[in-house]
PDB file of N, CA and C in Angstrom:
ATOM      1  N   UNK A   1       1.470   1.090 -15.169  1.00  0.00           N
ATOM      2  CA  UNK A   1       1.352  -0.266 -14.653  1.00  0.00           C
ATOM      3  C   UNK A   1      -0.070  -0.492 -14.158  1.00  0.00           C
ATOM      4  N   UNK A   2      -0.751  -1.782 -14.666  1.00  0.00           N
ATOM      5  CA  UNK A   2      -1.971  -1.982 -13.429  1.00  0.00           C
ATOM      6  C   UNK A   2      -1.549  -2.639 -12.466  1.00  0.00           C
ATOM      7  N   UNK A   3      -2.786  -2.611 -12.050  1.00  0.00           N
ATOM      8  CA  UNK A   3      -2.961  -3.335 -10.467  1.00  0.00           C
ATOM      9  C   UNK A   3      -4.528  -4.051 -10.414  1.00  0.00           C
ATOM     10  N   UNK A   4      -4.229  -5.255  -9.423  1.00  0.00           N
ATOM     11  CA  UNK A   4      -5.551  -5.810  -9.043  1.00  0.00           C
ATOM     12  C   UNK A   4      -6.329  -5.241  -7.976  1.00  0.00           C
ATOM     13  N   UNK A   5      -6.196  -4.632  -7.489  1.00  0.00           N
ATOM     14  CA  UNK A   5      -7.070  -4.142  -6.042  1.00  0.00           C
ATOM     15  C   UNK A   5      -6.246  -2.346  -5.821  1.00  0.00           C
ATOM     16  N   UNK A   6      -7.371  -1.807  -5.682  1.00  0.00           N
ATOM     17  CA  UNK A   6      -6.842  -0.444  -5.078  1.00  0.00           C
ATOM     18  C   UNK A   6      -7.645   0.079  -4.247  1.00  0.00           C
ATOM     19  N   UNK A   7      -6.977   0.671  -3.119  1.00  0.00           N
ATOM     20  CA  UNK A   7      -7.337   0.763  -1.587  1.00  0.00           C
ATOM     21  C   UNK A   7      -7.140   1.797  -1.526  1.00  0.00           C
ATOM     22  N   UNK A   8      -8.327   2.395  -0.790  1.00  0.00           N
ATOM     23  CA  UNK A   8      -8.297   4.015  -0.578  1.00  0.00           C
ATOM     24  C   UNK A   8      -8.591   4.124   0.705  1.00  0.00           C
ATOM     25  N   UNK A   9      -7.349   4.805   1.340  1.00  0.00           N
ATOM     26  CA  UNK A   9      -7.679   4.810   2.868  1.00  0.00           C
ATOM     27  C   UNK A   9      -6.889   6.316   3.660  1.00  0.00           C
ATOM     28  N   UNK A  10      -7.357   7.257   2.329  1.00  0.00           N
ATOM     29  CA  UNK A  10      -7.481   8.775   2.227  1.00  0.00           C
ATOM     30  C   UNK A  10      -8.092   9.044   3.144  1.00  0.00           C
ATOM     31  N   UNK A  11      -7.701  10.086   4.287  1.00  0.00           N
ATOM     32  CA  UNK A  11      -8.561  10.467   5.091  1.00  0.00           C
ATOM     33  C   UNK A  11      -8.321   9.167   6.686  1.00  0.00           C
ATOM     34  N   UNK A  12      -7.191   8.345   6.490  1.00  0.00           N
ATOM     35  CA  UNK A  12      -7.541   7.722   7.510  1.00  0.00           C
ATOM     36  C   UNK A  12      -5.983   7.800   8.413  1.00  0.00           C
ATOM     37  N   UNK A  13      -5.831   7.481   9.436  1.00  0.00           N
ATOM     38  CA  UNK A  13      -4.750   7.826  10.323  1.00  0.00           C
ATOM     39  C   UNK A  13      -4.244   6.597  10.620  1.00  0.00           C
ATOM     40  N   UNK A  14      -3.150   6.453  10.714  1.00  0.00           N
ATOM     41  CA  UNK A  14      -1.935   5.427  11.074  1.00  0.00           C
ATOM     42  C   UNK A  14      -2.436   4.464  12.448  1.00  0.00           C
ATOM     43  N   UNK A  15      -3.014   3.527  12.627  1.00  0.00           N
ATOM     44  CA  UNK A  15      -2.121   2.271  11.457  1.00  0.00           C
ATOM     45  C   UNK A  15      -2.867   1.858  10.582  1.00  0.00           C
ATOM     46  N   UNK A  16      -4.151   2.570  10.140  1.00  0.00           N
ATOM     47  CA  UNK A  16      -5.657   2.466   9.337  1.00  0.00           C
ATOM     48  C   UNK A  16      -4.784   2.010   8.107  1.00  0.00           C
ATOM     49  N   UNK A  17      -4.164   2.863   7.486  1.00  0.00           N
ATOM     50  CA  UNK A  17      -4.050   3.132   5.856  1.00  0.00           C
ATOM     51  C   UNK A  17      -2.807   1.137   6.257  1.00  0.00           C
ATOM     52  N   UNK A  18      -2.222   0.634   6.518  1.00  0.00           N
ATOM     53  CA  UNK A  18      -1.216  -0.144   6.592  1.00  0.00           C
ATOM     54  C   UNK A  18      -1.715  -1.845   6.668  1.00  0.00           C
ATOM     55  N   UNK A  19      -2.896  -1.091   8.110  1.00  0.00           N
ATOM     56  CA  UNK A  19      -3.763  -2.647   8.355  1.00  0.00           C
ATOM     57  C   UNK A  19      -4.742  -2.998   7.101  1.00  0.00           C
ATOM     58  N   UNK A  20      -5.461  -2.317   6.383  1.00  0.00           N
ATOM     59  CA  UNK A  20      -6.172  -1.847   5.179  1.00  0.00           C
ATOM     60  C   UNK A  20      -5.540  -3.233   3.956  1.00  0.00           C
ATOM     61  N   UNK A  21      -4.317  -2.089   3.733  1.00  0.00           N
ATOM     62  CA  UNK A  21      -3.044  -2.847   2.956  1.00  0.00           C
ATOM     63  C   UNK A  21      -2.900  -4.605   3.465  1.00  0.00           C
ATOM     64  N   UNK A  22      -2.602  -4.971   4.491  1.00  0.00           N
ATOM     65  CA  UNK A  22      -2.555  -6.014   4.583  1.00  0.00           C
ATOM     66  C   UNK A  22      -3.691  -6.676   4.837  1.00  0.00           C
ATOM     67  N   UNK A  23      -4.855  -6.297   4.942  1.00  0.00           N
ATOM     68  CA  UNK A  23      -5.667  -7.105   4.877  1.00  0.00           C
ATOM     69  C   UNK A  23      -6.095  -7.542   3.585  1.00  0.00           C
ATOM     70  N   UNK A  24      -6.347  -6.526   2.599  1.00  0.00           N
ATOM     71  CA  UNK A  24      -6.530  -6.498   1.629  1.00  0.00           C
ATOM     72  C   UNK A  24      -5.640  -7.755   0.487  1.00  0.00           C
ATOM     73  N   UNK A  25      -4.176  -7.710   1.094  1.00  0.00           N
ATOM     74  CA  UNK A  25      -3.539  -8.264  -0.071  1.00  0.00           C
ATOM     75  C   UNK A  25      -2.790  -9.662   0.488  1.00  0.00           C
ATOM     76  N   UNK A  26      -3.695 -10.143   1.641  1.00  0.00           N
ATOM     77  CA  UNK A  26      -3.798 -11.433   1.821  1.00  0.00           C
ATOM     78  C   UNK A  26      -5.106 -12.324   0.654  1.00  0.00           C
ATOM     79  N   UNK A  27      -5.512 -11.302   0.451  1.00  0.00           N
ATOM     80  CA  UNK A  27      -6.429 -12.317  -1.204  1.00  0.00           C
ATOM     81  C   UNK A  27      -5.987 -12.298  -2.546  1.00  0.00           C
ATOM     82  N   UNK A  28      -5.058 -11.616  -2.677  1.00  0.00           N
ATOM     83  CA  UNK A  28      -4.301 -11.624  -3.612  1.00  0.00           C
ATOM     84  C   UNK A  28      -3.041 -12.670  -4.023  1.00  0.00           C
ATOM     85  N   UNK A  29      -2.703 -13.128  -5.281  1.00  0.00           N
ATOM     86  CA  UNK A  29      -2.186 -14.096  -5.648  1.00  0.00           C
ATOM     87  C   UNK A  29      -0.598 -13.735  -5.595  1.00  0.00           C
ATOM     88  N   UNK A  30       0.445 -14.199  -5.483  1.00  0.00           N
ATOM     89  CA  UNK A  30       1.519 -13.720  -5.272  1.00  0.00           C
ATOM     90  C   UNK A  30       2.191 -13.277  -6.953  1.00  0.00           C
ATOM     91  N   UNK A  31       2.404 -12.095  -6.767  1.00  0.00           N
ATOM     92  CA  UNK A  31       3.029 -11.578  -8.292  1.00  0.00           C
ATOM     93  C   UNK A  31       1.570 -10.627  -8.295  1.00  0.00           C
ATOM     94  N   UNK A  32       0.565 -10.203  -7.922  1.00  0.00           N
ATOM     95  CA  UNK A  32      -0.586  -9.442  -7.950  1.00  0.00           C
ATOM     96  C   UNK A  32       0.294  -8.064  -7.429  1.00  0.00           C
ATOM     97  N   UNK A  33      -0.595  -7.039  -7.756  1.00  0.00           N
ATOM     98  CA  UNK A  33      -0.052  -5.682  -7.073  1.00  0.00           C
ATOM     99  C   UNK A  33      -1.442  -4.627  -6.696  1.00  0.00           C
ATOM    100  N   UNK A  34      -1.245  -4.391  -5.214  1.00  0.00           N
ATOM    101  CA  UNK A  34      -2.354  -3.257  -5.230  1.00  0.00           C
ATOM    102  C   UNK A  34      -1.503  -1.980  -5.323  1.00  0.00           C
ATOM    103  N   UNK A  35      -2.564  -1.278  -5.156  1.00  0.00           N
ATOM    104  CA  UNK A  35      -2.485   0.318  -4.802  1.00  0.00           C
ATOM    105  C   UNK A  35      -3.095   0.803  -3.823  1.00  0.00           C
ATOM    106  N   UNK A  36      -2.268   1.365  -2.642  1.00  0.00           N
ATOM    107  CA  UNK A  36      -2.500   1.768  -1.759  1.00  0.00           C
ATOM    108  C   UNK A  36      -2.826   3.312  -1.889  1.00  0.00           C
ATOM    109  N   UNK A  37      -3.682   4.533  -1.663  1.00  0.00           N
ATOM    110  CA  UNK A  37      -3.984   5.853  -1.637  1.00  0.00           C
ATOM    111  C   UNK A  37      -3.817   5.994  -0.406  1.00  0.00           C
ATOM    112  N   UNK A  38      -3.206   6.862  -0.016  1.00  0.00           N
ATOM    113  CA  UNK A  38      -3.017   7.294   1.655  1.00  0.00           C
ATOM    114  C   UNK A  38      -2.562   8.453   1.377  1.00  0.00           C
ATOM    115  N   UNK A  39      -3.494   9.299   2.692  1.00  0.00           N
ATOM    116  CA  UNK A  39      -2.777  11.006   2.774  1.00  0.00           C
ATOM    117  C   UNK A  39      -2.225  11.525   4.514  1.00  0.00           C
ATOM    118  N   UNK A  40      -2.096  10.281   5.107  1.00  0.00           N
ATOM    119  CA  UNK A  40      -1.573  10.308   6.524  1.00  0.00           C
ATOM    120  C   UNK A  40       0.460  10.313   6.642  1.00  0.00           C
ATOM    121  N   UNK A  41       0.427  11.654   6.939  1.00  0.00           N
ATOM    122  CA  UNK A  41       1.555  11.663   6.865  1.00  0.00           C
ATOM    123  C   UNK A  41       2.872  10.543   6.972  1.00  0.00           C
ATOM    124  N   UNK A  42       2.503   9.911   8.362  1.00  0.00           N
ATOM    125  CA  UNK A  42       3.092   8.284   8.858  1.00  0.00           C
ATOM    126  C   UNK A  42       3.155   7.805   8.027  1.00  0.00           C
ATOM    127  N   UNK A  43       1.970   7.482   6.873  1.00  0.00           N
ATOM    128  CA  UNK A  43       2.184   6.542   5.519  1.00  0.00           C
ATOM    129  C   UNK A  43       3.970   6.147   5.019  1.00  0.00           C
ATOM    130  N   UNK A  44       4.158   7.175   4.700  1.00  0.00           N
ATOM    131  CA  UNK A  44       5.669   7.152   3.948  1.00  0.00           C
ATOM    132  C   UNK A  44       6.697   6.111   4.760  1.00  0.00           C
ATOM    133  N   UNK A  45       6.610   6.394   6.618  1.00  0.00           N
ATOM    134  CA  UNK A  45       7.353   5.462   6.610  1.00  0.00           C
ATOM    135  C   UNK A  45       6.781   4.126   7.206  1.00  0.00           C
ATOM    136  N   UNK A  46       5.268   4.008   7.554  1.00  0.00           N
ATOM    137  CA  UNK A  46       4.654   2.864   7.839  1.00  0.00           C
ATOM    138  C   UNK A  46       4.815   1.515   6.560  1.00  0.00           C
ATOM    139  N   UNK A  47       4.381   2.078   5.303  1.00  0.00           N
ATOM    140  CA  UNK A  47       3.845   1.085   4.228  1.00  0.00           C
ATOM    141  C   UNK A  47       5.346   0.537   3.813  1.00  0.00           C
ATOM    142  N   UNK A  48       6.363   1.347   3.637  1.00  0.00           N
ATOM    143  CA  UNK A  48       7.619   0.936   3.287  1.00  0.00           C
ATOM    144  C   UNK A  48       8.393  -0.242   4.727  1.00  0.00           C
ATOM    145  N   UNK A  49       7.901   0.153   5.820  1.00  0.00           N
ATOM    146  CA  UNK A  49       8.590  -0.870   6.738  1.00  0.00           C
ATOM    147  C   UNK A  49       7.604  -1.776   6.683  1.00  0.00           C
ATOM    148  N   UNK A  50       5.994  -2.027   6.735  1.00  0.00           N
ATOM    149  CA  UNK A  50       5.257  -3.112   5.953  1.00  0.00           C
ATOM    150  C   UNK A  50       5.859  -3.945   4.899  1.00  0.00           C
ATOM    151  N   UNK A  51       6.248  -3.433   4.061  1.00  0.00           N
ATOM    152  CA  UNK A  51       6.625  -3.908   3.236  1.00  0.00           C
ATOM    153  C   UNK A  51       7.790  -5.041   3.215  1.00  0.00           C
ATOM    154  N   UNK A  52       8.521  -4.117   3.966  1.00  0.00           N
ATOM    155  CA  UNK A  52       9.800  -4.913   4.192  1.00  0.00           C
ATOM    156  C   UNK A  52       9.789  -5.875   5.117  1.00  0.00           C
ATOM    157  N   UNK A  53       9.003  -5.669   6.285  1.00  0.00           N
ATOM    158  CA  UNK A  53       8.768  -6.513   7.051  1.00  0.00           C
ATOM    159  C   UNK A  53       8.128  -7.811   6.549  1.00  0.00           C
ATOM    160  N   UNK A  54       6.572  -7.494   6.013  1.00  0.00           N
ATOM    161  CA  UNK A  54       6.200  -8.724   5.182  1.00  0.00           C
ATOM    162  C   UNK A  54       6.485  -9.336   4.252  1.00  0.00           C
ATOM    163  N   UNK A  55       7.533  -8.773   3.364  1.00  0.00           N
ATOM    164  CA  UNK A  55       8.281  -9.518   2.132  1.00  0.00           C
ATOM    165  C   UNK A  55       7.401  -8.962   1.126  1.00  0.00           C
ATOM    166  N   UNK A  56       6.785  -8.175   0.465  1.00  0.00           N
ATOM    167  CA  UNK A  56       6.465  -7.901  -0.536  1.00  0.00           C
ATOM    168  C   UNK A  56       7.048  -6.798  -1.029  1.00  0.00           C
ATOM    169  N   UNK A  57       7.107  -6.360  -2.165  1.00  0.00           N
ATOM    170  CA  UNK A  57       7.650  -5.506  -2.771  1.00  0.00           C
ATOM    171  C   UNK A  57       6.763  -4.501  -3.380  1.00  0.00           C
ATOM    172  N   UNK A  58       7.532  -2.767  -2.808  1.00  0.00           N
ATOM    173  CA  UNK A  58       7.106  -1.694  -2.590  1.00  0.00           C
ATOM    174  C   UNK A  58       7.803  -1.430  -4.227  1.00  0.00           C
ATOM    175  N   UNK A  59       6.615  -1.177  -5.317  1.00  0.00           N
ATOM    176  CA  UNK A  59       7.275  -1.326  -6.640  1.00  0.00           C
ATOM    177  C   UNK A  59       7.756   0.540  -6.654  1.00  0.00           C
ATOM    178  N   UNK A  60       6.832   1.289  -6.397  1.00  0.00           N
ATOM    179  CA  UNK A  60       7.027   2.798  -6.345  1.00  0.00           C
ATOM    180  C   UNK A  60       5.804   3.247  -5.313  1.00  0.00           C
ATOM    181  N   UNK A  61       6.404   4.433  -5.253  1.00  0.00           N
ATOM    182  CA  UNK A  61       5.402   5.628  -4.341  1.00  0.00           C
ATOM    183  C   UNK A  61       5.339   6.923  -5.162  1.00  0.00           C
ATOM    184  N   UNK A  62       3.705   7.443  -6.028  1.00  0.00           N
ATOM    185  CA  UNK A  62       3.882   8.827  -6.235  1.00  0.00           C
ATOM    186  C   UNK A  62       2.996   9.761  -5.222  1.00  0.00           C
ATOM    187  N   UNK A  63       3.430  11.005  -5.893  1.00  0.00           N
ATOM    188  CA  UNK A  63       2.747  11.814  -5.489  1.00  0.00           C
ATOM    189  C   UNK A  63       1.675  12.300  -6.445  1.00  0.00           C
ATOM    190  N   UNK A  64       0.469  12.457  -6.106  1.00  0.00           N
ATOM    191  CA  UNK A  64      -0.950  13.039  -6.626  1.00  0.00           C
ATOM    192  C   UNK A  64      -1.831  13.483  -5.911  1.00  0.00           C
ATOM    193  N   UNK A  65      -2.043  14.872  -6.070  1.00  0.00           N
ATOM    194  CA  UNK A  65      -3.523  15.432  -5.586  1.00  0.00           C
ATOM    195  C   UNK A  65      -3.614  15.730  -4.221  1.00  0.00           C
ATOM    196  N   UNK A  66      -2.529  15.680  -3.148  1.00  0.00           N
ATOM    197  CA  UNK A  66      -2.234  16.278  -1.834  1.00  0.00           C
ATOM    198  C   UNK A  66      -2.324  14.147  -1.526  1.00  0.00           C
ATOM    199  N   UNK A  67      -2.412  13.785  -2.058  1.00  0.00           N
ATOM    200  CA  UNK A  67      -1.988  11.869  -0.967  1.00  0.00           C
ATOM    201  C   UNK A  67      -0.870  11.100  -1.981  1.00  0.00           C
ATOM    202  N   UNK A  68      -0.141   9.863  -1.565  1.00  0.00           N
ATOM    203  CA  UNK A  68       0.472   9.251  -2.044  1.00  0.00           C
ATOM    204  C   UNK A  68       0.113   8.042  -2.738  1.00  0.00           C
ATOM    205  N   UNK A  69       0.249   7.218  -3.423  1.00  0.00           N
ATOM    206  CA  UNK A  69       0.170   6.267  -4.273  1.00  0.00           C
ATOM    207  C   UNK A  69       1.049   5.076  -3.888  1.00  0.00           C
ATOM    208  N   UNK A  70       0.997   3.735  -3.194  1.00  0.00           N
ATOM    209  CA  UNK A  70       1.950   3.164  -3.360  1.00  0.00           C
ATOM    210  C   UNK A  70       1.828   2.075  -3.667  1.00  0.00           C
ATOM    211  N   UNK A  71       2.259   1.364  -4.652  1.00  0.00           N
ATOM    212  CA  UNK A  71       2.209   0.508  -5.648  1.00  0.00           C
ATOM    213  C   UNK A  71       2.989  -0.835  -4.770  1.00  0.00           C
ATOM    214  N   UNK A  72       2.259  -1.915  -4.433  1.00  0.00           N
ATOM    215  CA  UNK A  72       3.164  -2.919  -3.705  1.00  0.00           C
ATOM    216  C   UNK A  72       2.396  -4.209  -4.485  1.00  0.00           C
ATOM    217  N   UNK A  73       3.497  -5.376  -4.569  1.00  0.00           N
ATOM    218  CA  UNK A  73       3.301  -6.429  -5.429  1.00  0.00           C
ATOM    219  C   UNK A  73       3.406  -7.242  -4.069  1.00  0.00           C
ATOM    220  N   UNK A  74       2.343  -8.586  -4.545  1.00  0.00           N
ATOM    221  CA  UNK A  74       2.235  -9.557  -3.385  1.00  0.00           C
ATOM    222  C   UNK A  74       3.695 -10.449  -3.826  1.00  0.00           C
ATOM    223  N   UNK A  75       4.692 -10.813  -2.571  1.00  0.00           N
ATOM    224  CA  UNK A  75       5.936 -11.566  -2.886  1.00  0.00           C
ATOM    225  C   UNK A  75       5.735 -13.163  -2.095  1.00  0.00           C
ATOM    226  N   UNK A  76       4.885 -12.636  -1.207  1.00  0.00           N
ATOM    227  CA  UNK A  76       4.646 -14.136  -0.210  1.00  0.00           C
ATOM    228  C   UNK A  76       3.048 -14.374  -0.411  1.00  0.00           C
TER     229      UNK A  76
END
């Protein structure tokens, strides 16, 4: 899948990698998707309650290279 914007916020600690994410994908068009890179443990359950909280959709999360990947589409 692509994405329009990918955010690397490897190396950064909670609530860095989340605020990042939403700042970021307030310029984005709704139906757009970034990619979030995060290796802060918190990630896993910060970006998924982001998600849910702000209404966008958390399309997947992988794993690569010791950080996570998470793929979220703008819904609002």
């Amino acid at each position: 899948m692509n994405w329009e914007e990918t955010i690397d916020a490897r190396g950064l600690l909670c609530p860095l990698p989340v605020l990042k994410l939403r700042k970021r994908i307030k310029s984005l068009k709704i139906g757009d998707t970034a990619c979030l890179l995060a290796d802060d443990p918190a990630a896993v359950v910060d970006v998924p309650h982001f998600c849910a909280e702000a209404g966008h959709e958390l399309v997947e999360i992988t794993e690569a290279g010791g950080h996570q990947a998470y793929l979220v589409r703008k819904a609002v």
